[in-house]
PDB file of N, CA and C in Angstrom:
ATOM      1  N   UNK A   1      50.682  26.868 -22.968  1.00  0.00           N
ATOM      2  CA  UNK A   1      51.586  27.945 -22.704  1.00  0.00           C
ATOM      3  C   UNK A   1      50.880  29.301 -22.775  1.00  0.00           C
ATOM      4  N   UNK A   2      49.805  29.271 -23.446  1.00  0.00           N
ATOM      5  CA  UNK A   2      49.302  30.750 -23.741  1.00  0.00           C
ATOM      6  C   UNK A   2      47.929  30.503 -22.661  1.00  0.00           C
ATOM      7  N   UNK A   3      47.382  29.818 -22.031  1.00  0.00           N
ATOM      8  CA  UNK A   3      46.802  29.417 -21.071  1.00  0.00           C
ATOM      9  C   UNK A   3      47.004  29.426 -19.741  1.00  0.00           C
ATOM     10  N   UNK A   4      46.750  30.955 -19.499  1.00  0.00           N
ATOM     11  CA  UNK A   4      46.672  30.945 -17.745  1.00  0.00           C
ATOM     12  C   UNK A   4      45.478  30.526 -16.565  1.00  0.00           C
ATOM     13  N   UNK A   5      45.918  29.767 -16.174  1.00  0.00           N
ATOM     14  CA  UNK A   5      44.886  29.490 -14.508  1.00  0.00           C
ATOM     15  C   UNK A   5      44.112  30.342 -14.295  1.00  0.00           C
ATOM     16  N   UNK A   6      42.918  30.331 -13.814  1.00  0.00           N
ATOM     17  CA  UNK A   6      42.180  30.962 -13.220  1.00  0.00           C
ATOM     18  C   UNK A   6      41.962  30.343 -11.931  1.00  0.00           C
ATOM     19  N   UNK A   7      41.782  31.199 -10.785  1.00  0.00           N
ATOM     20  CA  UNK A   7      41.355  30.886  -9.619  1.00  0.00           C
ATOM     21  C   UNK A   7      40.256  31.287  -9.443  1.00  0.00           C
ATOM     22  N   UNK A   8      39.447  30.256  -8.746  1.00  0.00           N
ATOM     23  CA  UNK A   8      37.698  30.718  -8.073  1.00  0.00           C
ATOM     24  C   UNK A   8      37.799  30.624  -7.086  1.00  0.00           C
ATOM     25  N   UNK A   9      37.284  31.783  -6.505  1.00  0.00           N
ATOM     26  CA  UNK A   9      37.057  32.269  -4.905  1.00  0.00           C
ATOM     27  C   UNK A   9      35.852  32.540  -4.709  1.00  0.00           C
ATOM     28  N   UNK A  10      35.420  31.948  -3.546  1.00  0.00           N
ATOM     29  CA  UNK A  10      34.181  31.860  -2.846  1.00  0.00           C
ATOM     30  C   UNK A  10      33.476  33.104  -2.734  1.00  0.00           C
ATOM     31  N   UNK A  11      32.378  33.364  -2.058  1.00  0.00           N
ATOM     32  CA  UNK A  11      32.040  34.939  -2.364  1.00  0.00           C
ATOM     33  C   UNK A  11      32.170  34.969  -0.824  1.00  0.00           C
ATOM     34  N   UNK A  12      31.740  34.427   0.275  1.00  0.00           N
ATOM     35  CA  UNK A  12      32.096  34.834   1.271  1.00  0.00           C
ATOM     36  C   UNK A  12      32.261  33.410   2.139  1.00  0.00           C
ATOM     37  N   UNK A  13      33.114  33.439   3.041  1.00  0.00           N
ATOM     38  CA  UNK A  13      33.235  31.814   3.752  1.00  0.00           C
ATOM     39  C   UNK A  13      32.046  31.832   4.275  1.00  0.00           C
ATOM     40  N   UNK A  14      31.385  32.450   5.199  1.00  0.00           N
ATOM     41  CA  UNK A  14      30.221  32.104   5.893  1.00  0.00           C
ATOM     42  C   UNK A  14      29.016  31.754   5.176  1.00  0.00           C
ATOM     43  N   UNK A  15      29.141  32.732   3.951  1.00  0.00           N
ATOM     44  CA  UNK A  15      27.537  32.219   3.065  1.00  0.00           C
ATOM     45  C   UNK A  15      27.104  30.907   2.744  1.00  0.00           C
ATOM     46  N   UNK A  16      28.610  30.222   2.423  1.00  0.00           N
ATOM     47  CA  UNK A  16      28.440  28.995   2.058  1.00  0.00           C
ATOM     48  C   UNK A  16      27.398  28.482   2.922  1.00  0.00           C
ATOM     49  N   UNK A  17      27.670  27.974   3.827  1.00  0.00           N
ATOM     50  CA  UNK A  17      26.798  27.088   4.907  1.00  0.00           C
ATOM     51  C   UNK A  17      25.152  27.754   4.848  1.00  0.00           C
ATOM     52  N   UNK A  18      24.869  29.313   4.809  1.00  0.00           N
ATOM     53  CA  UNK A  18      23.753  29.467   4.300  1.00  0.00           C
ATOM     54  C   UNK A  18      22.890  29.012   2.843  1.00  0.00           C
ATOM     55  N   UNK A  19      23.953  29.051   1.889  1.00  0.00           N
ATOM     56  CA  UNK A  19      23.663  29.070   0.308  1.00  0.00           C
ATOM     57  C   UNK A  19      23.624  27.190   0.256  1.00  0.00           C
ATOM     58  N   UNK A  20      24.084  26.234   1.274  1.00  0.00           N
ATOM     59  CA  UNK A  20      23.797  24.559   1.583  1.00  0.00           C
ATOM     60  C   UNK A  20      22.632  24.482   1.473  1.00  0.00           C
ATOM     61  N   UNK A  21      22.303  25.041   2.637  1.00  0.00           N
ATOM     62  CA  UNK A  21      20.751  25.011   3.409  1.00  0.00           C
ATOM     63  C   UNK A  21      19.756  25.542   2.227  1.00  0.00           C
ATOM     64  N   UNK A  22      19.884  26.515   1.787  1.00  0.00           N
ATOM     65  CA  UNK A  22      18.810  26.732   0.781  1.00  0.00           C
ATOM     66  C   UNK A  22      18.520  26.179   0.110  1.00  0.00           C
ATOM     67  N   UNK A  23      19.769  25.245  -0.630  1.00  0.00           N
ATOM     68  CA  UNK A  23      20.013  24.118  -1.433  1.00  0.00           C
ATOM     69  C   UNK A  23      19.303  22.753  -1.452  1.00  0.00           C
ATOM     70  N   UNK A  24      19.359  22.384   0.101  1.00  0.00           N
ATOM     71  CA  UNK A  24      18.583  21.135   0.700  1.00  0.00           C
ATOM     72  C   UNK A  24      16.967  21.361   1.220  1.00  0.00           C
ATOM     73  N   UNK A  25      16.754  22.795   0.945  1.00  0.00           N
ATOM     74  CA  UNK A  25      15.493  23.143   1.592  1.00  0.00           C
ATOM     75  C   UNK A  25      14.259  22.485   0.349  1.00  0.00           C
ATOM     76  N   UNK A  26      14.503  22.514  -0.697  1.00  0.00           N
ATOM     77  CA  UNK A  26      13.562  22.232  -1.624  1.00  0.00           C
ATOM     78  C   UNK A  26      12.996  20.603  -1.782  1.00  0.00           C
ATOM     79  N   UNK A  27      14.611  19.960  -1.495  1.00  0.00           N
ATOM     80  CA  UNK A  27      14.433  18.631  -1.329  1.00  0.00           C
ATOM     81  C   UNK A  27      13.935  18.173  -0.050  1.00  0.00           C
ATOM     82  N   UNK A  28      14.332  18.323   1.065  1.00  0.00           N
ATOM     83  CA  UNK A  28      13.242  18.118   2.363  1.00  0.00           C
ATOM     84  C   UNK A  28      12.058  18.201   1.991  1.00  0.00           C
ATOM     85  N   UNK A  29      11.495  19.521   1.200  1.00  0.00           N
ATOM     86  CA  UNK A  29       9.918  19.855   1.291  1.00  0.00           C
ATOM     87  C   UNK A  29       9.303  18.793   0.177  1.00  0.00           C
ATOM     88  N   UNK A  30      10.449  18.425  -0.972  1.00  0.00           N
ATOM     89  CA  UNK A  30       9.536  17.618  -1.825  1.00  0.00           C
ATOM     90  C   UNK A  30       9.077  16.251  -0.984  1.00  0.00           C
ATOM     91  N   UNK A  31      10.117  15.859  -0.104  1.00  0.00           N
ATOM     92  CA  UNK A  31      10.330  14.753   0.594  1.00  0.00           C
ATOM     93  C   UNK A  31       9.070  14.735   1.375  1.00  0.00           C
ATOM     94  N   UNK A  32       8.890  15.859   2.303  1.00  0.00           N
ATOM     95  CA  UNK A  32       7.589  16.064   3.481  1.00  0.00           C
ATOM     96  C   UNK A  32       6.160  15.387   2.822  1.00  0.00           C
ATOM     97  N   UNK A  33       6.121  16.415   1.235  1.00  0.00           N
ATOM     98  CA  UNK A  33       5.392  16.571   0.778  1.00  0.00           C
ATOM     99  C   UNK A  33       4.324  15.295   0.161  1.00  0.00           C
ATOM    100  N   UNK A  34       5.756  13.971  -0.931  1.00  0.00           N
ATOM    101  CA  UNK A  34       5.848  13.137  -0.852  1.00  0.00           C
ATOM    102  C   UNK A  34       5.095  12.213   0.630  1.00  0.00           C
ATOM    103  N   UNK A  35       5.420  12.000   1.320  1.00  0.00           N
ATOM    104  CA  UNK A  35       5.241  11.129   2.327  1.00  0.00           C
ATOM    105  C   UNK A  35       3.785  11.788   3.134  1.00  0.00           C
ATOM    106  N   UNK A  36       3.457  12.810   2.827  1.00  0.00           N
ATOM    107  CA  UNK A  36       2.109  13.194   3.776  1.00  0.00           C
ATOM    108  C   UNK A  36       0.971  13.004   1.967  1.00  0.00           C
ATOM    109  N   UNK A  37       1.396  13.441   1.162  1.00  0.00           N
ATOM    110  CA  UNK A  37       0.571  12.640  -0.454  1.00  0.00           C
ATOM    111  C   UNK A  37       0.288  11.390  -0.510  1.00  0.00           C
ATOM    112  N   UNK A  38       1.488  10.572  -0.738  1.00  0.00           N
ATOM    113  CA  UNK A  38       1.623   9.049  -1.396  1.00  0.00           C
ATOM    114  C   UNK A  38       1.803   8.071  -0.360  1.00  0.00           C
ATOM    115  N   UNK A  39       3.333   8.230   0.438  1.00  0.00           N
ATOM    116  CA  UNK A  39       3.576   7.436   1.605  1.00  0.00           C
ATOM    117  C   UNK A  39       2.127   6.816   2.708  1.00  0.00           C
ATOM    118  N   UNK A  40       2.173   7.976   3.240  1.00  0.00           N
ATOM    119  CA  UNK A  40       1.249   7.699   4.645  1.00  0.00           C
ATOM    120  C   UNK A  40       0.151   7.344   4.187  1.00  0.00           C
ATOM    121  N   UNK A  41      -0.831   7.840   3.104  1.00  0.00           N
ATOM    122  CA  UNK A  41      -2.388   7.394   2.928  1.00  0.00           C
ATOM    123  C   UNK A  41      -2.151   5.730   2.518  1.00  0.00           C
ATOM    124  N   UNK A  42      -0.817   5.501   1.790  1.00  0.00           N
ATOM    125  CA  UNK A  42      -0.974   4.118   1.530  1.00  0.00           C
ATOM    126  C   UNK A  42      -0.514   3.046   2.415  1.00  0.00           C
ATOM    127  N   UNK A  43       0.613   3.332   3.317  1.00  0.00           N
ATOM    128  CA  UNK A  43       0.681   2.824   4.674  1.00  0.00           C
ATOM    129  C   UNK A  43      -0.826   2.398   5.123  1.00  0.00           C
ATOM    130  N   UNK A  44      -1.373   3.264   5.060  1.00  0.00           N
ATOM    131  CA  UNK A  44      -2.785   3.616   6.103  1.00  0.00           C
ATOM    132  C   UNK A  44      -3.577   2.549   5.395  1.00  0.00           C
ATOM    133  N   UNK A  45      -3.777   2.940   4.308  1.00  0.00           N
ATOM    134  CA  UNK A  45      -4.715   2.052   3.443  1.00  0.00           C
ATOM    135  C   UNK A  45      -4.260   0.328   3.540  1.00  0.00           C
ATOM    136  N   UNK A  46      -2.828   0.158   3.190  1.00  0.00           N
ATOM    137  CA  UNK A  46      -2.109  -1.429   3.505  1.00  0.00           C
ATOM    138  C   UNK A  46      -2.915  -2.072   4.751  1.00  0.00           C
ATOM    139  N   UNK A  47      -2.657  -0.962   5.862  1.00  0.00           N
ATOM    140  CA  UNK A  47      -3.615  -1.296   7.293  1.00  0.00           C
ATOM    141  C   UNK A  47      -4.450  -1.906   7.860  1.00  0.00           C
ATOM    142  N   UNK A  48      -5.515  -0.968   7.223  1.00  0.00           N
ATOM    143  CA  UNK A  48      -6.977  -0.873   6.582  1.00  0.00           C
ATOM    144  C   UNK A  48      -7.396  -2.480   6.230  1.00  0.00           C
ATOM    145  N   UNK A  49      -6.469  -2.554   5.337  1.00  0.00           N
ATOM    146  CA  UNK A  49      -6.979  -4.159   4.078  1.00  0.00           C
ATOM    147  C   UNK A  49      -6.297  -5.599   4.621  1.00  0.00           C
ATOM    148  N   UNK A  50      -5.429  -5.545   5.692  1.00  0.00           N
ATOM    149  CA  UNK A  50      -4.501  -6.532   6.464  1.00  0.00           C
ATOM    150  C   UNK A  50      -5.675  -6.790   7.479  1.00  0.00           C
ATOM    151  N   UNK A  51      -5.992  -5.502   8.514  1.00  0.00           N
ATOM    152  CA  UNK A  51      -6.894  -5.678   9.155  1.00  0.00           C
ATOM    153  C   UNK A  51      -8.518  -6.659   8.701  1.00  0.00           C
ATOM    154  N   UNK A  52      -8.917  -6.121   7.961  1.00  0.00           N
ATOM    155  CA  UNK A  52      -9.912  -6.392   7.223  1.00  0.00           C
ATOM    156  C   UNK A  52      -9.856  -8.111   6.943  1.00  0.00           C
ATOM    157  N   UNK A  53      -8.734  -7.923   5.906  1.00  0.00           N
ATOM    158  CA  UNK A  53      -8.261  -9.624   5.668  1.00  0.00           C
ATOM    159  C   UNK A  53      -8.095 -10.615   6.681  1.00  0.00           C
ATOM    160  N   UNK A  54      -7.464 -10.064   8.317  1.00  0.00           N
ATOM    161  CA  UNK A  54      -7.298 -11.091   9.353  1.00  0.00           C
ATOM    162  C   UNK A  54      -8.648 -10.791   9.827  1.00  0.00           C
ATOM    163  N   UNK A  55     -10.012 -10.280   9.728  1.00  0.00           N
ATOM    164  CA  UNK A  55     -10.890 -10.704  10.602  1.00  0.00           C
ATOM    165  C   UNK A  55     -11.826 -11.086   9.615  1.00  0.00           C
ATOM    166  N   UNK A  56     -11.518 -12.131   8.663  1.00  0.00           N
ATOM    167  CA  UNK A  56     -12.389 -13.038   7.563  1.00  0.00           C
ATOM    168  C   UNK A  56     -13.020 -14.284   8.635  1.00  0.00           C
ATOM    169  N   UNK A  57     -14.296 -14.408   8.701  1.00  0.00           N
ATOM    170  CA  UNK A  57     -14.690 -15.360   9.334  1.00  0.00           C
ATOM    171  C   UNK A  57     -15.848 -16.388   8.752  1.00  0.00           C
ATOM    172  N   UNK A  58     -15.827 -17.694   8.932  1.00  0.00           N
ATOM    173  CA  UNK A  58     -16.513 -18.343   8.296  1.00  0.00           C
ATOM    174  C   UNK A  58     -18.260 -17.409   8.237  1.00  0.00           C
ATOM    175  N   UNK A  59     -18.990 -18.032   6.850  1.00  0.00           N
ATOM    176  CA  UNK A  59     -20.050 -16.923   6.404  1.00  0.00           C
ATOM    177  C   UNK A  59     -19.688 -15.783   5.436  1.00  0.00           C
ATOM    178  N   UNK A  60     -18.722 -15.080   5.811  1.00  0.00           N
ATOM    179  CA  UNK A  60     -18.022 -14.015   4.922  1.00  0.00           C
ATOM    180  C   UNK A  60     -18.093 -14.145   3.391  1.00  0.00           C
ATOM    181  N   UNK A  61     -18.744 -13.332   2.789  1.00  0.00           N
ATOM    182  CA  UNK A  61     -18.418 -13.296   1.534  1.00  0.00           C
ATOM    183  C   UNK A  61     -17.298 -12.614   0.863  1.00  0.00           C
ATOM    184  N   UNK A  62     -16.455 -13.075   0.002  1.00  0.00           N
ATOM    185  CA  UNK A  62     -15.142 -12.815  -0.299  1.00  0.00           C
ATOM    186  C   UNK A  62     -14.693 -12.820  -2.154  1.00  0.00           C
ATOM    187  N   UNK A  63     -14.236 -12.191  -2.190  1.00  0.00           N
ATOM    188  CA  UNK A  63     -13.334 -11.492  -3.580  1.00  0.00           C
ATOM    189  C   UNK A  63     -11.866 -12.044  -3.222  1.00  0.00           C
ATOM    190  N   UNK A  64     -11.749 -12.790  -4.206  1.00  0.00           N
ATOM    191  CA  UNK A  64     -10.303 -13.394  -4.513  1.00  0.00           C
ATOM    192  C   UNK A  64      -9.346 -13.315  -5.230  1.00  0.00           C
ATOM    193  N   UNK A  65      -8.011 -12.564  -5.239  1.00  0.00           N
ATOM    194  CA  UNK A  65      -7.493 -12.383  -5.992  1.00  0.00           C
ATOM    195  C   UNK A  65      -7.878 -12.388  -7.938  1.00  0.00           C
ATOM    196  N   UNK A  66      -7.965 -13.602  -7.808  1.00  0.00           N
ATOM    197  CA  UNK A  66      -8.678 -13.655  -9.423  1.00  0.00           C
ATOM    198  C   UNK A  66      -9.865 -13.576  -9.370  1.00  0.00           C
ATOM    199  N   UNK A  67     -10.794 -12.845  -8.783  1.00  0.00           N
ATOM    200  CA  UNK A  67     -12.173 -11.934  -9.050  1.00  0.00           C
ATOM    201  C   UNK A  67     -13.002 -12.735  -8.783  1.00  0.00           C
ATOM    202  N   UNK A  68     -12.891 -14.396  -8.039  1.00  0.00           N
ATOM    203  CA  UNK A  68     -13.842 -15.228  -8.054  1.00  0.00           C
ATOM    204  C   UNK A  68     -14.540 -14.766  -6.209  1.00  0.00           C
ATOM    205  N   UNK A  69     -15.948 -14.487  -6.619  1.00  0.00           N
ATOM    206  CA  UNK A  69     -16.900 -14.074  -5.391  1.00  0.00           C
ATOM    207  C   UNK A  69     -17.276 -15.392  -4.815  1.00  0.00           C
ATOM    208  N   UNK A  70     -17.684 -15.538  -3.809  1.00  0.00           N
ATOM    209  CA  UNK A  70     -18.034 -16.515  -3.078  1.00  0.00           C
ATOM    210  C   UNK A  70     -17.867 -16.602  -1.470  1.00  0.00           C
ATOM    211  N   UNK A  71     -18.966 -17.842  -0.718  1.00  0.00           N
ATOM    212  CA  UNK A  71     -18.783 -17.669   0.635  1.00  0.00           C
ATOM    213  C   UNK A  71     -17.368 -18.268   1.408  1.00  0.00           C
ATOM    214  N   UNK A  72     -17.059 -18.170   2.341  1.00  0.00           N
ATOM    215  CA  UNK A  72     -16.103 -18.486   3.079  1.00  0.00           C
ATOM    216  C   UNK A  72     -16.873 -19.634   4.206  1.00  0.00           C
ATOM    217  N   UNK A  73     -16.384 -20.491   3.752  1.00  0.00           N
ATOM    218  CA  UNK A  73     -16.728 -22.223   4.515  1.00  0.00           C
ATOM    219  C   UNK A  73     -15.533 -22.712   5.809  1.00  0.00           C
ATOM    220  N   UNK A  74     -14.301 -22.291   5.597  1.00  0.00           N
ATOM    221  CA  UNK A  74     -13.703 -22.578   6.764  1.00  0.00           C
ATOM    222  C   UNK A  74     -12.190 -21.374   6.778  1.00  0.00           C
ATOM    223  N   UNK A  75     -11.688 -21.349   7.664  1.00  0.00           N
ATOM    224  CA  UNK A  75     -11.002 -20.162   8.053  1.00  0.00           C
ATOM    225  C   UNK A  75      -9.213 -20.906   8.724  1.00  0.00           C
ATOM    226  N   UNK A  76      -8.806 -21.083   8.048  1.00  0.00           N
ATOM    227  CA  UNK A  76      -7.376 -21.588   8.494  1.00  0.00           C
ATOM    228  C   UNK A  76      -6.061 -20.140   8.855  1.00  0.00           C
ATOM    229  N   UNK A  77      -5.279 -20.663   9.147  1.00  0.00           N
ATOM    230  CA  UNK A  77      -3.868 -19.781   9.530  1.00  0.00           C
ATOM    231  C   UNK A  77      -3.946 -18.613   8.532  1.00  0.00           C
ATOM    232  N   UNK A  78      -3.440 -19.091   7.153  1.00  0.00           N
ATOM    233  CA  UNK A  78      -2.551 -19.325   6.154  1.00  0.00           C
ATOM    234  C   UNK A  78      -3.919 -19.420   4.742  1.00  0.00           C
ATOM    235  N   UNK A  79      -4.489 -20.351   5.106  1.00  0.00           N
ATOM    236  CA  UNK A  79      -5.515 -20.403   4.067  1.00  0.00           C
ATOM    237  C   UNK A  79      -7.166 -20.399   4.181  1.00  0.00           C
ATOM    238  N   UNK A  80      -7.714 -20.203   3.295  1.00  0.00           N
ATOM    239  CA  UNK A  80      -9.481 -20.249   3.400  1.00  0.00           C
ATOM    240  C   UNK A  80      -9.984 -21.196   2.683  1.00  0.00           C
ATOM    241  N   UNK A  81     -11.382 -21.421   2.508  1.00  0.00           N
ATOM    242  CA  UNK A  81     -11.855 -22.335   1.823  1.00  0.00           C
ATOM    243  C   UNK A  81     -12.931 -22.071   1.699  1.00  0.00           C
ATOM    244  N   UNK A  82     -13.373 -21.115   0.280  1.00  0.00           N
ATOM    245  CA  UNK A  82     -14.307 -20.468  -0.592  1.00  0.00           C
ATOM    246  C   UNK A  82     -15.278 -21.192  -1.107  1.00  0.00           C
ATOM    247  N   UNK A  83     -16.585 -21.052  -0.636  1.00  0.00           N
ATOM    248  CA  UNK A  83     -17.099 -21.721  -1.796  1.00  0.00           C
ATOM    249  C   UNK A  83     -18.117 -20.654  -2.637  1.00  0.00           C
ATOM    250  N   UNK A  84     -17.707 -21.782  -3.796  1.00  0.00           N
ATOM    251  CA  UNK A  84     -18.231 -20.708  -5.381  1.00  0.00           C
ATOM    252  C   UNK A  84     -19.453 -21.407  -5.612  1.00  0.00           C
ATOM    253  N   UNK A  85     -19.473 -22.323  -4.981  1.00  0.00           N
ATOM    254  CA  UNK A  85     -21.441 -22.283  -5.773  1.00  0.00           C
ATOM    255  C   UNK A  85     -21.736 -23.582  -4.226  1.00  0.00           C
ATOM    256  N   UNK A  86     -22.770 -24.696  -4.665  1.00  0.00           N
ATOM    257  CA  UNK A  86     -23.358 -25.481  -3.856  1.00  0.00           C
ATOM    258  C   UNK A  86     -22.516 -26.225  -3.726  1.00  0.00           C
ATOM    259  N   UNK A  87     -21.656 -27.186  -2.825  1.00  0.00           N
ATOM    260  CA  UNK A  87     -21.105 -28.346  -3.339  1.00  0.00           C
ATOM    261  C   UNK A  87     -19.899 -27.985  -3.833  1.00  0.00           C
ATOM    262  N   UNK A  88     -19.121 -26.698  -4.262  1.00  0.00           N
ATOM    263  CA  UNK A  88     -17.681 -26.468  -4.799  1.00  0.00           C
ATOM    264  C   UNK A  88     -16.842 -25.711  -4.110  1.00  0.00           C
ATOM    265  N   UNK A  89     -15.904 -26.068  -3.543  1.00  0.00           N
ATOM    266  CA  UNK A  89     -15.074 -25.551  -2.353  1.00  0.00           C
ATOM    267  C   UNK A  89     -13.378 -25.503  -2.845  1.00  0.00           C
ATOM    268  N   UNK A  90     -13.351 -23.935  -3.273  1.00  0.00           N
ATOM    269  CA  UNK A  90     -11.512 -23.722  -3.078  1.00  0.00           C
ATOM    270  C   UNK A  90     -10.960 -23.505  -2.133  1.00  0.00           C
ATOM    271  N   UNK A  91      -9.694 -23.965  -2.103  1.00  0.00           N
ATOM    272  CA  UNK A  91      -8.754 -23.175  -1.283  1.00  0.00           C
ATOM    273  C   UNK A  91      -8.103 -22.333  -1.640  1.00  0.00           C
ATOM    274  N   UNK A  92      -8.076 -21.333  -1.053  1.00  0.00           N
ATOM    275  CA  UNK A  92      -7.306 -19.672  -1.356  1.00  0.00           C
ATOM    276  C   UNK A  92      -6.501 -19.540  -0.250  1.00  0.00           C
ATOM    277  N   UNK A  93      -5.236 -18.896  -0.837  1.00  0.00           N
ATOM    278  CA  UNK A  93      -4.467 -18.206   0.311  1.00  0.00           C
ATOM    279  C   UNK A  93      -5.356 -17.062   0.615  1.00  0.00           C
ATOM    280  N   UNK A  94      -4.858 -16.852   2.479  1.00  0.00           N
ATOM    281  CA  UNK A  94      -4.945 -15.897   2.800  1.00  0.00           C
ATOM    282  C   UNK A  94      -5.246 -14.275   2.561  1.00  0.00           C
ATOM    283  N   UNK A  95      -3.593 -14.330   2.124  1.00  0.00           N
ATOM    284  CA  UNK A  95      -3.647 -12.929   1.531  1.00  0.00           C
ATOM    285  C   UNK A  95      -4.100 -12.429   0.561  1.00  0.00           C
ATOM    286  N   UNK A  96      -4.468 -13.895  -0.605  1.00  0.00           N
ATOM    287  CA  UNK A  96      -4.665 -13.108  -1.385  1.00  0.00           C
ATOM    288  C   UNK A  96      -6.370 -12.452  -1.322  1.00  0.00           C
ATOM    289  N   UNK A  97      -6.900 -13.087  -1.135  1.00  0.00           N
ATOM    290  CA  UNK A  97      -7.727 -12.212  -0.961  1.00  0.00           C
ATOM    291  C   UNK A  97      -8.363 -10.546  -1.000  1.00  0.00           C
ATOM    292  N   UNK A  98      -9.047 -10.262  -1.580  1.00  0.00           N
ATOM    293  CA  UNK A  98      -8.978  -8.898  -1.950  1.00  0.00           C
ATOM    294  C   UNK A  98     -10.018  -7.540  -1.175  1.00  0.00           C
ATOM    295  N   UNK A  99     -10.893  -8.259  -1.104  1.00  0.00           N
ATOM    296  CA  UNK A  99     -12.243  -7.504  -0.564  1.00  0.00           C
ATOM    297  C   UNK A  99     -13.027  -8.466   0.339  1.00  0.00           C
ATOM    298  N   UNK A 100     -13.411  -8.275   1.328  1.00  0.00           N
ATOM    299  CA  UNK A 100     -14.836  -9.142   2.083  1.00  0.00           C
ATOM    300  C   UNK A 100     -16.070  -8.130   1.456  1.00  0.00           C
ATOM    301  N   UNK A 101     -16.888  -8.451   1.261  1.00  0.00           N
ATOM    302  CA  UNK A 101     -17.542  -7.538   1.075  1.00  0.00           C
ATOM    303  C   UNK A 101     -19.394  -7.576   2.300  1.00  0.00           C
ATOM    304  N   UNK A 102     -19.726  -6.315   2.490  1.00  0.00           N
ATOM    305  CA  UNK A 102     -20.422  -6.185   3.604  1.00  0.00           C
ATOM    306  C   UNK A 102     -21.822  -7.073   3.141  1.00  0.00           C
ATOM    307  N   UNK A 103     -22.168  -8.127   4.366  1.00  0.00           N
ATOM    308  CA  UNK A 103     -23.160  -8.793   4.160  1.00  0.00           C
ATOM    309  C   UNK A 103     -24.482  -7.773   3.985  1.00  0.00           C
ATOM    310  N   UNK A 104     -24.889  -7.100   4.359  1.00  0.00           N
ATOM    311  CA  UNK A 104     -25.923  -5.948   4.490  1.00  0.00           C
ATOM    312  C   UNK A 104     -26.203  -5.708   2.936  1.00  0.00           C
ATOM    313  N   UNK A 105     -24.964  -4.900   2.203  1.00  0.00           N
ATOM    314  CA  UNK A 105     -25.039  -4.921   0.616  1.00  0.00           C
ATOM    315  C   UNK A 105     -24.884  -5.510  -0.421  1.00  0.00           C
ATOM    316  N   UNK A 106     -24.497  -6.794  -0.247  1.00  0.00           N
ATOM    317  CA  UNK A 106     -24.520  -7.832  -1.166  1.00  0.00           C
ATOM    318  C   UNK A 106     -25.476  -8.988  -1.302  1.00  0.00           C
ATOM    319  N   UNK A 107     -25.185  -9.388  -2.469  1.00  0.00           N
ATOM    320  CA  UNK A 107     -26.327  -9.968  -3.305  1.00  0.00           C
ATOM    321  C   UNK A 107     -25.497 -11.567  -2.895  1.00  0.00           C
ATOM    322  N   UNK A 108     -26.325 -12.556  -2.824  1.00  0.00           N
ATOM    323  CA  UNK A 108     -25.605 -13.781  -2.398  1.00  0.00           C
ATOM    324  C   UNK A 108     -25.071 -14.460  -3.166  1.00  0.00           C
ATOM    325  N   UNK A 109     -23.980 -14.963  -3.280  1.00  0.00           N
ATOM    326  CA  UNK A 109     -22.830 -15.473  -4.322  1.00  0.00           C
ATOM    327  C   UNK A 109     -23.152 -16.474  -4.599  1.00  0.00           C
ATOM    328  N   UNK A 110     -24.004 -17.544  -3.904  1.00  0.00           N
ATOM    329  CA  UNK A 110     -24.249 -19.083  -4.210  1.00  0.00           C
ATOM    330  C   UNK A 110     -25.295 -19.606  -4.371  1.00  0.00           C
ATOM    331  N   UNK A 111     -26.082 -17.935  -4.895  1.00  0.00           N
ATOM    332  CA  UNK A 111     -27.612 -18.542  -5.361  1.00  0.00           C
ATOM    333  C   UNK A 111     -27.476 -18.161  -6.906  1.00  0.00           C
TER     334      UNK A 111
END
């Protein structure tokens, strides 16, 4: 009873739609900002390592998920078949796979 209403009035109708925009301007830019930082280089990089991974060819020396180095003996769809020393041959998925690494700089895995 001893409590009167207050009314809030806008400061001008048109500003609004300006005073939005200013509003959303910070978040767009974090957004831009975001995606040309983090997004795109790692897109790029995913790329990079897919590519890399589908042109594994028998000879290839290879890094396997669980860190085991060794040559690449046969080349399937879906899977490979690593070998870690003379005579010992895994099968690894595909993907997992981590690194080929360049014959030129490496030291040979099965000597």
């Amino acid at each position: 009873m001893f409590i009167s209403t207050a009314f809030a009035q806008t400061a001008g109708g048109e500003s609004s739609g300006a005073s939005m925009l200013v509003q959303m301007a910070p978040l767009v830019l974090i957004f831009v900002v975001f995606y040309f930082l983090l997004i795109r280089p790692q897109q790029k990089k995913m790329k990079e390592h897919k590519a890399k991974i589908d042109a594994v060819k028998k000879g290839d020396q290879v890094v396997t998920g669980g860190g085991l180095v060794g040559k690449v003996a046969r080349v399937d769809e879906f899977y490979v078949d690593v070998e870690l020393a003379p005579n010992m041959k895994v099968k690894a998925v595909k993907s997992t796979l981590t690194d080929v690494i360049d014959p030129a700089t490496a030291k040979p895995a099965n000597d």
